[in-house]
N, C-alpha and C. Protein backbone atom coordinates (compact mmCIF):
# COMPACT_ATOMS: atom_id res chain seq x y z
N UNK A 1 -63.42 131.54 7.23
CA UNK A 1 -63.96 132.88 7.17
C UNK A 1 -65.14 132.93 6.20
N UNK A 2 -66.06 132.06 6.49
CA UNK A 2 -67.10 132.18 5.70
C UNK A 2 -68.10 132.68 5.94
N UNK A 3 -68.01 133.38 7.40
CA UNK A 3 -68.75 133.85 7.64
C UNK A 3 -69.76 135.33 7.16
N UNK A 4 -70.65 135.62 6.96
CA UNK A 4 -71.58 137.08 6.66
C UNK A 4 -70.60 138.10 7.38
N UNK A 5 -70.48 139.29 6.66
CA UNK A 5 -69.64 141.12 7.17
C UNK A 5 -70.43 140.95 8.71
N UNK A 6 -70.04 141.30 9.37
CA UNK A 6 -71.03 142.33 10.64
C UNK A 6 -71.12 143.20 10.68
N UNK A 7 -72.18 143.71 11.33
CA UNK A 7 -72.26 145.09 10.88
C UNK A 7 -71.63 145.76 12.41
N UNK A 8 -71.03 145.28 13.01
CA UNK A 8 -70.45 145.63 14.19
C UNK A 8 -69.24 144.76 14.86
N UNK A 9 -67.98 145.88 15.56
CA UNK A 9 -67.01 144.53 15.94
C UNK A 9 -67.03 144.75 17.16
N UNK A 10 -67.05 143.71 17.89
CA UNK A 10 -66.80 143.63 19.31
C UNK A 10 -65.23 144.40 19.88
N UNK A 11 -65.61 144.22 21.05
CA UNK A 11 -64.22 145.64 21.71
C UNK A 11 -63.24 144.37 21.83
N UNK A 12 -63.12 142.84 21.79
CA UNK A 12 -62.08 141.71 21.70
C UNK A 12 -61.37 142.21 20.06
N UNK A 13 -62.57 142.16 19.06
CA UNK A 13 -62.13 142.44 17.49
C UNK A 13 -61.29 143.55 17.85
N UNK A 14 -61.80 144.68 18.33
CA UNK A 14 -60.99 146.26 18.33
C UNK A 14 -59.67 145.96 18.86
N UNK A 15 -59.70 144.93 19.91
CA UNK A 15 -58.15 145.24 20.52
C UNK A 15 -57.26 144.31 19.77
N UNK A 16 -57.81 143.62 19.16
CA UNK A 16 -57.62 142.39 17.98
C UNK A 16 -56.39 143.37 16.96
N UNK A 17 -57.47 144.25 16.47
CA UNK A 17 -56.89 144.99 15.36
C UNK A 17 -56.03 146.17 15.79
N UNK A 18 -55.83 146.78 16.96
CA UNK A 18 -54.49 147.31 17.37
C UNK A 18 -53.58 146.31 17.54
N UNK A 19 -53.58 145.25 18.01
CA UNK A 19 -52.37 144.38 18.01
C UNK A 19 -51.62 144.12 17.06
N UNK A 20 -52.60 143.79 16.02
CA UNK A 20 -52.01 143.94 14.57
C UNK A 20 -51.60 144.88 13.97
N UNK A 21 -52.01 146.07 14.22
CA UNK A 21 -51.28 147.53 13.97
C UNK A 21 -50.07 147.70 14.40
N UNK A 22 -50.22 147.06 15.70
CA UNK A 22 -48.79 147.77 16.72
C UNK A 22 -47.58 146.43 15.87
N UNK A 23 -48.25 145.06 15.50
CA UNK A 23 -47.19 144.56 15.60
C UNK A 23 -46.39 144.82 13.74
N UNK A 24 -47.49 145.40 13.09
CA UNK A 24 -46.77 145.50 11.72
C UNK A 24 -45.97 146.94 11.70
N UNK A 25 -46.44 147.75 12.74
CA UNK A 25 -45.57 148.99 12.68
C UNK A 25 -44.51 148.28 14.02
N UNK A 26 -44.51 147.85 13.75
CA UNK A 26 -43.32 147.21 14.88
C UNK A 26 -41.98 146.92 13.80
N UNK A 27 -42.51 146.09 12.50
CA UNK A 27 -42.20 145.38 11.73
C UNK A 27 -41.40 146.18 10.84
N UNK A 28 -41.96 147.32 10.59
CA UNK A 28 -41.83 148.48 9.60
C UNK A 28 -40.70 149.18 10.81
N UNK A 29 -40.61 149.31 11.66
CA UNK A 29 -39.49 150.05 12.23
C UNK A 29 -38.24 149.51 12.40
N UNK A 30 -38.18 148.09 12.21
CA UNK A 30 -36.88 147.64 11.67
C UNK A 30 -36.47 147.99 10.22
N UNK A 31 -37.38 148.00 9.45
CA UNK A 31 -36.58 148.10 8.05
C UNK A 31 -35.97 149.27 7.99
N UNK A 32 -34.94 149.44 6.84
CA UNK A 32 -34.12 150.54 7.04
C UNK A 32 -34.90 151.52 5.94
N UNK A 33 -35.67 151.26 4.82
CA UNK A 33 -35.93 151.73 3.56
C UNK A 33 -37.68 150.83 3.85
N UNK A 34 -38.10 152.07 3.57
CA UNK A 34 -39.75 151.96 2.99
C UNK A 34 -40.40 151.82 1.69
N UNK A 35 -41.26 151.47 1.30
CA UNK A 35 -41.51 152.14 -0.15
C UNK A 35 -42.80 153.09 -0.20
N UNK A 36 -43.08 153.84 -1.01
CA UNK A 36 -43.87 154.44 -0.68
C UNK A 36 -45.39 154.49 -0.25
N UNK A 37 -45.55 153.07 -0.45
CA UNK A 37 -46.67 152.58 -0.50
C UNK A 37 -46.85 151.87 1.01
N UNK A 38 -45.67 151.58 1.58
CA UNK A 38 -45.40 151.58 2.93
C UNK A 38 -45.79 152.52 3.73
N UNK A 39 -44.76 153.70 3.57
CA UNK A 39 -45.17 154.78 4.09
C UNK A 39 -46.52 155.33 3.96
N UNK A 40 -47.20 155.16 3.11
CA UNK A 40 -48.88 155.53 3.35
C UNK A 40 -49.29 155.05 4.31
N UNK A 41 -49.03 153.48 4.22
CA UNK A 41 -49.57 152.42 4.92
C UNK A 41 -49.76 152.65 6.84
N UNK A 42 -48.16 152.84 6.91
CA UNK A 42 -47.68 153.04 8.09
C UNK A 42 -47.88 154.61 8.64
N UNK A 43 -48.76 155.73 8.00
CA UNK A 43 -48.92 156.53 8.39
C UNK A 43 -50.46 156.17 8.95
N UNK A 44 -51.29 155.84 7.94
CA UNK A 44 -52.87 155.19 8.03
C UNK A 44 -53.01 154.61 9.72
N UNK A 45 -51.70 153.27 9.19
CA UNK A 45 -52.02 152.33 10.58
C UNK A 45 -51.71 153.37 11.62
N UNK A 46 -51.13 154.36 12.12
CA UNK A 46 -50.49 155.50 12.79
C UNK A 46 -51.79 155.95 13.70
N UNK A 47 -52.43 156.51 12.62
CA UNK A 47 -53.80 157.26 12.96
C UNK A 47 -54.78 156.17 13.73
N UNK A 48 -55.22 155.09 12.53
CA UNK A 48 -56.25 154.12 12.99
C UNK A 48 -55.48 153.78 14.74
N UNK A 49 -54.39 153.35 14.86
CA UNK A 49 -53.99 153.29 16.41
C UNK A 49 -54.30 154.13 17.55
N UNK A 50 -53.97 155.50 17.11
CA UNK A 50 -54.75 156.61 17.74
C UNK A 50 -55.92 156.73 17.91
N UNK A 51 -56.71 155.78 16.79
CA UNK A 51 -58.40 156.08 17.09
C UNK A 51 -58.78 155.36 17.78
N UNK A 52 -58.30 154.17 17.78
CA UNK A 52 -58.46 152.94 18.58
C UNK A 52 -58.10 152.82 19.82
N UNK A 53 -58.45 153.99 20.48
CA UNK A 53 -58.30 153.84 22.05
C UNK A 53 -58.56 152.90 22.92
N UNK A 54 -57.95 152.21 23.63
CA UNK A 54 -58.37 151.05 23.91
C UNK A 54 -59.21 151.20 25.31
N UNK A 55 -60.09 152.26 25.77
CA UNK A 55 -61.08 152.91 26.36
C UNK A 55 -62.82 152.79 25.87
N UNK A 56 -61.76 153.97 24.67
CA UNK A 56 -62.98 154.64 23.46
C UNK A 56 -63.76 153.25 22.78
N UNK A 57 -63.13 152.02 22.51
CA UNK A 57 -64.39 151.06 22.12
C UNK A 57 -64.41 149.96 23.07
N UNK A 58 -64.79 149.73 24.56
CA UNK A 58 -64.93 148.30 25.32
C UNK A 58 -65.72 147.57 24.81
N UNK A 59 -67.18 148.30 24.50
CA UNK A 59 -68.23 147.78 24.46
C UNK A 59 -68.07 147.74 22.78
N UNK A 60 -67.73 147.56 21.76
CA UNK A 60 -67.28 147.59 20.56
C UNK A 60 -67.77 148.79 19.72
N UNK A 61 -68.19 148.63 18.65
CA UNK A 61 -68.95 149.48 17.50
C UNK A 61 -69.74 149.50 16.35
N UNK A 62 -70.52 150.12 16.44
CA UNK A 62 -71.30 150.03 15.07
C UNK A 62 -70.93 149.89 13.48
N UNK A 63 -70.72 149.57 12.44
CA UNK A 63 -70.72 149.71 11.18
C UNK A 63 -71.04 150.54 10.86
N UNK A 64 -70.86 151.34 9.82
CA UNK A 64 -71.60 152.06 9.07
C UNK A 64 -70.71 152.64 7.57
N UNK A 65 -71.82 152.26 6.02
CA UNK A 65 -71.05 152.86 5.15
C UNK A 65 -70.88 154.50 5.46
N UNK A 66 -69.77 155.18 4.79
CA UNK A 66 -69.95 156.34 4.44
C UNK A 66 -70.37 156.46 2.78
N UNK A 67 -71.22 158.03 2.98
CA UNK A 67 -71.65 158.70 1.38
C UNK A 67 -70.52 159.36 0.83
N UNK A 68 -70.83 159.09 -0.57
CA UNK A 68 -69.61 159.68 -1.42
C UNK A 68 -68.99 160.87 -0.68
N UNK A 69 -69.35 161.60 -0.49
CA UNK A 69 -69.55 163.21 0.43
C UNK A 69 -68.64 162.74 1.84
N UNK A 70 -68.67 161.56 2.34
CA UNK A 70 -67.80 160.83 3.23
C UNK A 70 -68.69 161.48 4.46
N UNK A 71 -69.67 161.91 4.43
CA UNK A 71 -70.87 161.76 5.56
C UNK A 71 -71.55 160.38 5.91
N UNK A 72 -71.50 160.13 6.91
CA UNK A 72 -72.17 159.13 8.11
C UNK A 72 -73.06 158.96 6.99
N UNK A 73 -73.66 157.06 6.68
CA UNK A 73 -74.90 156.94 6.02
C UNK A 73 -76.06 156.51 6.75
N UNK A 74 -75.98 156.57 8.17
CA UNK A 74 -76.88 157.11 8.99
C UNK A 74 -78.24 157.83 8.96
């Protein structure tokens, strides 16, 4: 992994990183007890899954920082 950030991930990366979502909240639904730092976790990955429509990025996506203000730095 030595590679340079990109400033963009391909829609292979995107479905890359739901797999890994689905399979650690997979992981997390066996345990019986969370900690709370879990539960953040597993709410986060929750959402990011939802965003990650596996439609909404084929063609992948752009990078971009956000401003303190958490506006597009666009």
């Amino acid at each position: 992994m030595n590679e340079p950030p990109a400033g963009r991930l391909t829609g292979e990366q995107i479905m890359a990183l739901r797999f890994a979502a689905h399979r650690q909240l997979a992981r997390w639904s066996n345990k019986p007890k969370l900690t709370p730092h879990q539960l953040s976790q597993r709410t986060a990955l929750r959402r990011a899954v939802h965003i990650l429509d596996p439609d909404a990025f084929t063609n992948g996506c752009e990078l971009r920082p956000h401003n303190a203000d958490g506006a597009n730095g666009a």
